[in-house]
C-alpha atoms as a PDB file:
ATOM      1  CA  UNK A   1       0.000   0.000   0.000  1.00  0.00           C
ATOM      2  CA  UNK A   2       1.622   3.289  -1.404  1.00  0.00           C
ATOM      3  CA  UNK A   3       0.506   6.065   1.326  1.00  0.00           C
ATOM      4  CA  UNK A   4       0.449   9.910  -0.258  1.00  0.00           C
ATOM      5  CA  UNK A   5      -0.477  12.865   1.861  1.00  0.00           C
ATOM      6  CA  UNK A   6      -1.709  15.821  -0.034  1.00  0.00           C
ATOM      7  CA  UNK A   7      -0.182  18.589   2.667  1.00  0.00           C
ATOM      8  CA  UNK A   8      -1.246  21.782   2.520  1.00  0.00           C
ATOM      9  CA  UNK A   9       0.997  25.686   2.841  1.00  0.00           C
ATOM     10  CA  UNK A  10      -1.423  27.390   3.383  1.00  0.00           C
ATOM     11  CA  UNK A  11      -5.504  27.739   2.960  1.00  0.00           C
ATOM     12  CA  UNK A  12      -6.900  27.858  -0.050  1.00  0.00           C
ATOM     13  CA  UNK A  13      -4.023  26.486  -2.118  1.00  0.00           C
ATOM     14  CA  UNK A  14      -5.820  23.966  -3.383  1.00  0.00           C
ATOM     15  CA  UNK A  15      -4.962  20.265  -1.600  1.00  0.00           C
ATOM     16  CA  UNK A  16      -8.200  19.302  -1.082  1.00  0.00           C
ATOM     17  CA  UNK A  17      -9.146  19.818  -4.171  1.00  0.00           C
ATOM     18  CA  UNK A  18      -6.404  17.822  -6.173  1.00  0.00           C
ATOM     19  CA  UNK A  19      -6.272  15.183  -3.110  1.00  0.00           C
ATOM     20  CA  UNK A  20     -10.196  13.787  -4.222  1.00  0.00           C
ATOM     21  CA  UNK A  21      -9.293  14.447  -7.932  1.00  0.00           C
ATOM     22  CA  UNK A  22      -6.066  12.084  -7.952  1.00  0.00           C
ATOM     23  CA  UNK A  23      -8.741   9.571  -6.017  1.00  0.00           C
ATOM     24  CA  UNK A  24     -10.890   9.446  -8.836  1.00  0.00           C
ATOM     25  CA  UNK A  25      -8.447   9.189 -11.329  1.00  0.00           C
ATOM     26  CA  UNK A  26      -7.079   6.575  -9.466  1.00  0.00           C
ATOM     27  CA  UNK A  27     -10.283   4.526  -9.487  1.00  0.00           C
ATOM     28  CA  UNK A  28     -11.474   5.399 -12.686  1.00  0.00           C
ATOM     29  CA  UNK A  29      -8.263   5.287 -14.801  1.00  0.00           C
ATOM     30  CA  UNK A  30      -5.588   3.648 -13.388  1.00  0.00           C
ATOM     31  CA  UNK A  31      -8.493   0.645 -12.162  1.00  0.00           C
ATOM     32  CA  UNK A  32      -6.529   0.770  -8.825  1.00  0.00           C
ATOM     33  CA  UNK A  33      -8.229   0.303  -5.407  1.00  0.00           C
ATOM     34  CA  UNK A  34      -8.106   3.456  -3.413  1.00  0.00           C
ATOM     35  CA  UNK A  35      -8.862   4.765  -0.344  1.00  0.00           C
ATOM     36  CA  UNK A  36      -9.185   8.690   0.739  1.00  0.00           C
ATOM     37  CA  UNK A  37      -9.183   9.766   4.363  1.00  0.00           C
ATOM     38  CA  UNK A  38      -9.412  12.948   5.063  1.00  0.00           C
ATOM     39  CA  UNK A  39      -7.972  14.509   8.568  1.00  0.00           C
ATOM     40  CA  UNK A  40      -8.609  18.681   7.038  1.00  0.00           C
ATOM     41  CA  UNK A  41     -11.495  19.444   9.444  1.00  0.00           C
ATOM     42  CA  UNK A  42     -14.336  20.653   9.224  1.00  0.00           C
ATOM     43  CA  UNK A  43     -14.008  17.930   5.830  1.00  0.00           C
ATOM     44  CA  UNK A  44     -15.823  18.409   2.499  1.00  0.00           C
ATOM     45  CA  UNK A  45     -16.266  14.775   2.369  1.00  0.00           C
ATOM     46  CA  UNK A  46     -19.694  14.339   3.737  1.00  0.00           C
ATOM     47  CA  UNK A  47     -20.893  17.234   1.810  1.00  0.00           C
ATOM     48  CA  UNK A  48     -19.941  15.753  -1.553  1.00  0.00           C
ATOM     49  CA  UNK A  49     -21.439  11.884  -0.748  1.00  0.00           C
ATOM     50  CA  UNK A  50     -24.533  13.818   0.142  1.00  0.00           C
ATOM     51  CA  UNK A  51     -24.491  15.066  -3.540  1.00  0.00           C
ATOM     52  CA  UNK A  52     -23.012  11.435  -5.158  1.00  0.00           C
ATOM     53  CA  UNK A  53     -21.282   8.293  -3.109  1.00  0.00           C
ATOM     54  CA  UNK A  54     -17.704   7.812  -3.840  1.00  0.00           C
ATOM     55  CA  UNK A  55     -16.879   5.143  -5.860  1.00  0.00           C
ATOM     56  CA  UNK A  56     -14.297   4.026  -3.523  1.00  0.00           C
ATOM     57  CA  UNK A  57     -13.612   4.158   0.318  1.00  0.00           C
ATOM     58  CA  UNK A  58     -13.626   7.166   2.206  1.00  0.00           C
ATOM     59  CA  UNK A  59     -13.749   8.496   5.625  1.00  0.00           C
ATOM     60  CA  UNK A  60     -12.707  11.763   7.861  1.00  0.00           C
ATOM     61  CA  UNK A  61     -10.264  11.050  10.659  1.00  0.00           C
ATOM     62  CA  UNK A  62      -8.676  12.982  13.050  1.00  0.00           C
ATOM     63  CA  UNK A  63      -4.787  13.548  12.760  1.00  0.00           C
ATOM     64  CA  UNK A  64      -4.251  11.758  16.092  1.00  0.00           C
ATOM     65  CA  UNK A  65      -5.931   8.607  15.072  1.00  0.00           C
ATOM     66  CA  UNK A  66      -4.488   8.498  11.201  1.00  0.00           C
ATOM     67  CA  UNK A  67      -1.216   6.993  12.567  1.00  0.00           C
ATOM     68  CA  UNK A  68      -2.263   3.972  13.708  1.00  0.00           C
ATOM     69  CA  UNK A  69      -5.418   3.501  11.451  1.00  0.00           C
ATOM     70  CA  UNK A  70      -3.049   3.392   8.212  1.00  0.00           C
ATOM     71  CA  UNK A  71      -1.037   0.952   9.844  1.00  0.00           C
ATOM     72  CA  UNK A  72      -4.428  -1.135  10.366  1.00  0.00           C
ATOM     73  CA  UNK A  73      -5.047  -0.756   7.038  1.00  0.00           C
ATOM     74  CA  UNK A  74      -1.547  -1.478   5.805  1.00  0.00           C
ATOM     75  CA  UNK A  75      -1.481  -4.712   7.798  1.00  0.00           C
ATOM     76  CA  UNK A  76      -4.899  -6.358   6.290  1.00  0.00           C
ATOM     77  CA  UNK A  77      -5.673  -8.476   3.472  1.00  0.00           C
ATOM     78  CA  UNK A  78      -8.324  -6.113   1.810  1.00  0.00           C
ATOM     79  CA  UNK A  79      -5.754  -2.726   2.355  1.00  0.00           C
ATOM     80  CA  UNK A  80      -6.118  -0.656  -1.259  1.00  0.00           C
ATOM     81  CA  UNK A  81      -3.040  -0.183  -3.540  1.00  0.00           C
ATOM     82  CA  UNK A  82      -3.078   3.651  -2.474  1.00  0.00           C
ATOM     83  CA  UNK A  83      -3.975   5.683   0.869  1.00  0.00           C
ATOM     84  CA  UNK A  84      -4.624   9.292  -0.035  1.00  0.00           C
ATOM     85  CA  UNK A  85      -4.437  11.420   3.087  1.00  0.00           C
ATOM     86  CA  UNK A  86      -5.798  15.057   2.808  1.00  0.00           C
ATOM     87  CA  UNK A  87      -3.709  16.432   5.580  1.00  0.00           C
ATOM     88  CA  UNK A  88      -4.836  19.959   7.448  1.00  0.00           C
ATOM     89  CA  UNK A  89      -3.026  22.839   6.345  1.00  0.00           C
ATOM     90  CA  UNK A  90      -0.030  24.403   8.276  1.00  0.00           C
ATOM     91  CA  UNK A  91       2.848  22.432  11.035  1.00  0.00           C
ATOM     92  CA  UNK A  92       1.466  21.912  13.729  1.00  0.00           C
ATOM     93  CA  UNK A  93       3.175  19.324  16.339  1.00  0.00           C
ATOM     94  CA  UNK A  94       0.614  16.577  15.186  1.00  0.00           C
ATOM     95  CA  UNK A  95       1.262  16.858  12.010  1.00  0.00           C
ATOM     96  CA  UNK A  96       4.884  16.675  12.233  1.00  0.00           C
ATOM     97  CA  UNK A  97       4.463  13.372  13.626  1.00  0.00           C
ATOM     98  CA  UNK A  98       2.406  12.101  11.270  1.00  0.00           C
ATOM     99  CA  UNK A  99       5.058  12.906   8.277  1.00  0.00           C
ATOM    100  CA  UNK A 100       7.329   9.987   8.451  1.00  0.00           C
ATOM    101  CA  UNK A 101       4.059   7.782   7.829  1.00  0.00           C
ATOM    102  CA  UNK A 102       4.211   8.639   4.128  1.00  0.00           C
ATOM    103  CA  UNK A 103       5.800   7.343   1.461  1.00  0.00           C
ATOM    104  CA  UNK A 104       5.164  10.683  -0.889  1.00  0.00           C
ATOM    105  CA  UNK A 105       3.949  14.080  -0.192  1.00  0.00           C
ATOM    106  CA  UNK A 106       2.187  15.859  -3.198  1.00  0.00           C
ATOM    107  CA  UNK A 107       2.640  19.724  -1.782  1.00  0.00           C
ATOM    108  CA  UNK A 108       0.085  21.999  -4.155  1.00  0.00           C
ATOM    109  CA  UNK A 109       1.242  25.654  -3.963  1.00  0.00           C
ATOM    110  CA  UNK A 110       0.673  29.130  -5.343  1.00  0.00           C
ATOM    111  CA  UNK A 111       3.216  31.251  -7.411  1.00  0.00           C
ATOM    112  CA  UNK A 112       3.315  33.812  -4.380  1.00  0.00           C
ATOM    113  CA  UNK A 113       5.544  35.565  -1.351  1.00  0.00           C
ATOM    114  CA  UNK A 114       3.285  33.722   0.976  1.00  0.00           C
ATOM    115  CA  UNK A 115       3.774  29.984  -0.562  1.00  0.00           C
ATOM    116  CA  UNK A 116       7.467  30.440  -1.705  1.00  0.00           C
ATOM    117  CA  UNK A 117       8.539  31.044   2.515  1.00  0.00           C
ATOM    118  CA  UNK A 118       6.156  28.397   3.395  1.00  0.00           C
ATOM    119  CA  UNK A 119       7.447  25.826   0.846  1.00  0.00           C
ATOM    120  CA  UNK A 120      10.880  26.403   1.674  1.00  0.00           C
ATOM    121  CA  UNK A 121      10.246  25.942   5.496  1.00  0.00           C
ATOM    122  CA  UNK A 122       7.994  22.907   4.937  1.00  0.00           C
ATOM    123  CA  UNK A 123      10.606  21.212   2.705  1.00  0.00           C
ATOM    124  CA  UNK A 124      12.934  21.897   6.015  1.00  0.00           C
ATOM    125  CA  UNK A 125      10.458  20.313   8.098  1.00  0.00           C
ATOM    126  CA  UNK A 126       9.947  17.578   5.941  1.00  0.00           C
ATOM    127  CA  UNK A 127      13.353  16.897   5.382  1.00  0.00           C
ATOM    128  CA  UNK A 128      13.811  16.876   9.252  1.00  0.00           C
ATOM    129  CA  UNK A 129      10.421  14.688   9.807  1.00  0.00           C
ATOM    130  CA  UNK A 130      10.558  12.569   7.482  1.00  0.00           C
ATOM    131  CA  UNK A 131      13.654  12.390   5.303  1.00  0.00           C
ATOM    132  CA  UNK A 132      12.803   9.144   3.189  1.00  0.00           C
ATOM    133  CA  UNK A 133       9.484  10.920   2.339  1.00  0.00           C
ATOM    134  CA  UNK A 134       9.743  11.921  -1.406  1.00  0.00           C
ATOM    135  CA  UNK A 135       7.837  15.392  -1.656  1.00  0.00           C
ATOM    136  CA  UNK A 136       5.972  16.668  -5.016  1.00  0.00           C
ATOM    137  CA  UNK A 137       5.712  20.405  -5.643  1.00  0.00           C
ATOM    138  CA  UNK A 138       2.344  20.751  -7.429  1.00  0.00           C
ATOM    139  CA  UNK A 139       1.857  24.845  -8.981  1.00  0.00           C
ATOM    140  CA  UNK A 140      -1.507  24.940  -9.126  1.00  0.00           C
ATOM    141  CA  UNK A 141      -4.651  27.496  -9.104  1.00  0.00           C
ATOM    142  CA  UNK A 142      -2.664  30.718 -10.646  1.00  0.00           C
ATOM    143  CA  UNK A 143      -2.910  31.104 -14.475  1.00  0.00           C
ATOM    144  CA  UNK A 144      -1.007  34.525 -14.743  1.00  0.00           C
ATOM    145  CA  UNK A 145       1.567  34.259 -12.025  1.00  0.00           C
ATOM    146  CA  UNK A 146       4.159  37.669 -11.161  1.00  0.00           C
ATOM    147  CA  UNK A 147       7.274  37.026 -13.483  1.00  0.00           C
ATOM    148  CA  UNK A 148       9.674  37.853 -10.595  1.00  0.00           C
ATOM    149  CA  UNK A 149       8.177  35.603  -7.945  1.00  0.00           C
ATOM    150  CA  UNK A 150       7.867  32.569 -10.754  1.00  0.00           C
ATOM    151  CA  UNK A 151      11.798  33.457 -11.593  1.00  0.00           C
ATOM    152  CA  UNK A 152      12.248  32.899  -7.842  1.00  0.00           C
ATOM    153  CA  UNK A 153      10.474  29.609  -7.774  1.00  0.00           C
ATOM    154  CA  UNK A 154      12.032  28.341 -10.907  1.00  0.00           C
ATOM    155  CA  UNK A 155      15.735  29.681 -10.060  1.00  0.00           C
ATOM    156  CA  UNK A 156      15.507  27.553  -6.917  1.00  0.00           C
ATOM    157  CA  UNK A 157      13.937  24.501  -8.327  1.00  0.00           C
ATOM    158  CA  UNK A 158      16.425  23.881 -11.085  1.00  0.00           C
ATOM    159  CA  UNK A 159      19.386  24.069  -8.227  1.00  0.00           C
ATOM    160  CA  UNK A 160      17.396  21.335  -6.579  1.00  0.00           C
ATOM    161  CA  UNK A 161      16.395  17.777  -6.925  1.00  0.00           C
ATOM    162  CA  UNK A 162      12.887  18.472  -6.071  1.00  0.00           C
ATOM    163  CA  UNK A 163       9.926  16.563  -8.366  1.00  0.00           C
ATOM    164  CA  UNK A 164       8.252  19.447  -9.841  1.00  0.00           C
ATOM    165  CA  UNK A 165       4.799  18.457 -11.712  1.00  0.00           C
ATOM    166  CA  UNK A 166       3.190  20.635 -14.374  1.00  0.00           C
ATOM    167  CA  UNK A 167       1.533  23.157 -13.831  1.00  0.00           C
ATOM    168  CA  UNK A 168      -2.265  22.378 -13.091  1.00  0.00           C
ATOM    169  CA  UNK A 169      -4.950  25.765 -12.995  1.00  0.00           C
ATOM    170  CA  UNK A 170      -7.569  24.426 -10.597  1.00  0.00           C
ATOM    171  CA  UNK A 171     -10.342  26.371 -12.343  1.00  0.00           C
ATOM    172  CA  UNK A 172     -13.870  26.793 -11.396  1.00  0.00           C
ATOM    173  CA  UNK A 173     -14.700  23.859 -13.560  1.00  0.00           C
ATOM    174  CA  UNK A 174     -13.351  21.861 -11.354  1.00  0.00           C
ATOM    175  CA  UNK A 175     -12.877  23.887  -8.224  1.00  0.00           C
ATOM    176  CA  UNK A 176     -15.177  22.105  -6.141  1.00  0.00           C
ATOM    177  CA  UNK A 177     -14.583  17.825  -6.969  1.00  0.00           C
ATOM    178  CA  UNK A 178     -16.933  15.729  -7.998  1.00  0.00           C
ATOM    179  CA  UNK A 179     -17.502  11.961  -7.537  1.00  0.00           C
ATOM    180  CA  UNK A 180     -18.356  10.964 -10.905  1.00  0.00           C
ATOM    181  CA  UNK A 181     -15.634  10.457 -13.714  1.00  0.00           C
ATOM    182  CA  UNK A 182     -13.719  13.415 -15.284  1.00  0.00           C
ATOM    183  CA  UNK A 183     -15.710  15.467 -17.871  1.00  0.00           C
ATOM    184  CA  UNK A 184     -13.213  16.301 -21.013  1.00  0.00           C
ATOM    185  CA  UNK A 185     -12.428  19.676 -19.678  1.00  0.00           C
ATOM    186  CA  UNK A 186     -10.896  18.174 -16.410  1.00  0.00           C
ATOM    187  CA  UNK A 187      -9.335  14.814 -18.301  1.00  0.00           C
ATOM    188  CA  UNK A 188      -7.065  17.464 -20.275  1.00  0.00           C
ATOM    189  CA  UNK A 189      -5.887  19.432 -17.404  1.00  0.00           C
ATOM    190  CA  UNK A 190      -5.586  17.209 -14.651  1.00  0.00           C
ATOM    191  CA  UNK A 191      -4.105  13.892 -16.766  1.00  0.00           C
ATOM    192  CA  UNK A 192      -0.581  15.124 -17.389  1.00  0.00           C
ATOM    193  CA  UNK A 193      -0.172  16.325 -13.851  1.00  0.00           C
ATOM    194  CA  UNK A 194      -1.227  12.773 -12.682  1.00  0.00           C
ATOM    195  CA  UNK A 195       0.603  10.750 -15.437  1.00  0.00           C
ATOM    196  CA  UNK A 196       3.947  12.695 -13.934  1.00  0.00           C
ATOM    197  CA  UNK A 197       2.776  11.500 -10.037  1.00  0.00           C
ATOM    198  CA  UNK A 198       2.167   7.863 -11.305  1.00  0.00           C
ATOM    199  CA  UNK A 199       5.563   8.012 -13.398  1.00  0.00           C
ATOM    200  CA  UNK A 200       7.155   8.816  -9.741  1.00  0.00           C
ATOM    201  CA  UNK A 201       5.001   7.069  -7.830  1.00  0.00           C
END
């Protein structure tokens, strides 16, 4: 069982979003089993299986139970192929902890100030946490980003080693996620961000 957290900079930036969408491409594409948990309270999940069920398993869980429930998981003859875990957003203590659990970290982020400080420090955290943790930088959400700040970003990702994805705009056609399999407008954006992650994965 592969086990990806979808960890969030900051609010807003997108996580939850991609974190339900790579679930359902998972199940729908890739025919793998797949489970999404999601620890990000108050959670979107019930809201959306009001509107459609999931076509695969998922639950909310708080971040001090998720520990021990993957390794539950992990350990039983039915566990899926891949945990997605919609972490909440920030570095809290708990979280911290729960790092090391992961195999990969998909990290979506904004071409800003705000997200190029908290990547860095994150990445420091993370490195710290969880150093056999393979993190994924995901630039998603901002179409028409300030040339300086994207020159800052790119300047310090090609003196690193860091798994960059393309570029994904999380537009309002698929801002909120749904359940159901990907119309053609979300099939060509979203597929060659998640044929990179499955390449790496």
């Amino acid at each position: 069982m592969k086990t990806i957290f979808f960890s969030g900079l900051a609010g807003g930036s997108g996580k939850t979003t991609m974190a339900i969408n790579f679930a359902r491409y998972l199940h729908y594409y890739e025919k793998s089993k797949v489970m999404l948990l999601s620890c990000d309270m108050p959670s979107v999940l019930p809201f959306l299986e009001a509107q459609a069920p999931f076509p695969f398993a998922a639950r909310d869980i708080s971040p001090s139970q998720c520990a021990a429930y993957l390794q539950a998981i992990a350990a039983g003859a039915q566990a899926p192929a891949y945990m997605i875990v919609d972490l909440p957003s920030g570095a809290t203590l708990e979280i911290l902890r729960l790092l090391p659990v992961a195999h990969h970290h998909v990290m979506p982020f904004e071409y800003s100030m705000v997200h190029y400080g908290k990547l860095q420090t994150f990445l420091h955290l993370l490195n710290k946490w969880a150093p056999e943790s393979i993190p994924l930088l995901l630039p998603n959400k901002v179409s028409r980003a300030n040339a300086t700040i994207k020159s800052l970003f790119d300047n310090w990702f090609r003196q690193s080693s860091l798994f960059v994805l393309p570029f994904v705009t999380t537009s309002s056609a698929h801002a909120v996620p749904s359940t159901a399999p990907f119309n053609q407008l979300e099939f060509q954006n979203l597929r060659p961000v998640f044929n990179r992650m499955m390449h790496i994965l």
